[in-house]
C-alpha atoms as a PDB file:
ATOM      1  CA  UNK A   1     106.643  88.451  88.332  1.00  0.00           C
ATOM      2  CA  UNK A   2     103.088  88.312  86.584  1.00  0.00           C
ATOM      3  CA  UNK A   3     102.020  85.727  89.087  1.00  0.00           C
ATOM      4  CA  UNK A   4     102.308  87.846  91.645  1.00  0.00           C
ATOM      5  CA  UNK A   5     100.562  91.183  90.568  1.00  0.00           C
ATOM      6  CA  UNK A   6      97.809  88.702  89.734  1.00  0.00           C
ATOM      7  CA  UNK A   7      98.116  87.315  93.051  1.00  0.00           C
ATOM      8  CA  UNK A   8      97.963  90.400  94.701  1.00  0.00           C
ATOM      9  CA  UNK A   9      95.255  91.829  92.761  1.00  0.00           C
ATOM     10  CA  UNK A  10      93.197  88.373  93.818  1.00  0.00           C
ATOM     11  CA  UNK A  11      94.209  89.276  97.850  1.00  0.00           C
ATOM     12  CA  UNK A  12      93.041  93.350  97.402  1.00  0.00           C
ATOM     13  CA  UNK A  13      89.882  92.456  95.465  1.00  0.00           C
ATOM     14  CA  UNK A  14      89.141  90.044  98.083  1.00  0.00           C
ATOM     15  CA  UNK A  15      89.868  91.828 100.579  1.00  0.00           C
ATOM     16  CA  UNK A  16      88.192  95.389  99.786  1.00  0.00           C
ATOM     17  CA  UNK A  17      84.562  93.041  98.871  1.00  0.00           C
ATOM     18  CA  UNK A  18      85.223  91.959 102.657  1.00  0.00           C
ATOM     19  CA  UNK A  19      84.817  95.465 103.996  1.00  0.00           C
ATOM     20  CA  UNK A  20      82.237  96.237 101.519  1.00  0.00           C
ATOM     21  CA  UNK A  21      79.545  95.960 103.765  1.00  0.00           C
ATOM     22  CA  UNK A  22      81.996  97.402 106.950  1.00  0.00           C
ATOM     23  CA  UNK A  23      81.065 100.450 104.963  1.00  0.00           C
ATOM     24  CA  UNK A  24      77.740 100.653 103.682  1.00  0.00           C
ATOM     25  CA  UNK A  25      76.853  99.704 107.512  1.00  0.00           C
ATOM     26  CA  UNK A  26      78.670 102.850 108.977  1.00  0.00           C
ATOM     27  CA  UNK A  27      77.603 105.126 106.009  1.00  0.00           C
ATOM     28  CA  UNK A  28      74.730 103.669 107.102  1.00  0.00           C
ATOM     29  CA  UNK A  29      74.708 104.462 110.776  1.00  0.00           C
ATOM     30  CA  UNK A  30      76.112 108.006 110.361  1.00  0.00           C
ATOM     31  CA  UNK A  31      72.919 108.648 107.921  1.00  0.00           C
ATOM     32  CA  UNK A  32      70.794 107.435 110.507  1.00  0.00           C
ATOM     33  CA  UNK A  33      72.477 109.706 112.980  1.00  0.00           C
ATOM     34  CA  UNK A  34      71.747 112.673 110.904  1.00  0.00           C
ATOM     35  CA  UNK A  35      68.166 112.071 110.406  1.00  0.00           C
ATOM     36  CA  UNK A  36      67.690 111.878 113.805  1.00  0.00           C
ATOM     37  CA  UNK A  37      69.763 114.793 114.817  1.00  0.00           C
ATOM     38  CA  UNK A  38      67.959 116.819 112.224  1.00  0.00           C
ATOM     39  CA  UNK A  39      64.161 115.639 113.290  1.00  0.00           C
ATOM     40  CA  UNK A  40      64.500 115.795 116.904  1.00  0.00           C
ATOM     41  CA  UNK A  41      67.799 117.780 118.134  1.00  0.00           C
ATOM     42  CA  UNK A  42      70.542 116.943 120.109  1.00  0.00           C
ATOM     43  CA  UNK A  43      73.328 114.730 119.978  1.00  0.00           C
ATOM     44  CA  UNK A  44      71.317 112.094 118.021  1.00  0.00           C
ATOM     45  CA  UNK A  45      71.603 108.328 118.164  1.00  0.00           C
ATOM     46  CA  UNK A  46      75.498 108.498 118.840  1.00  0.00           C
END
């Protein structure tokens, strides 16, 4: 039973530093969006 909870917390871990950078893009993009939205009006970049 151990050796799969440690198993499993090996898969998440893996698999949430995967999407890591999934995220920090978008937060990224969204930022980006706002900045623009706020300097020049409109709908933005998106």
């Amino acid at each position: 039973m151990r050796t799969i909870g440690i198993t499993l917390a090996l898969i998440l871990t893996t698999a949430v530093s995967g999407c890591a950078p999934l995220i920090v893009g978008a937060g990224g993009a969204v930022l980006a969006d706002k900045v623009v939205e706020d300097q020049q009006g409109g709908d933005g970049l998106f």
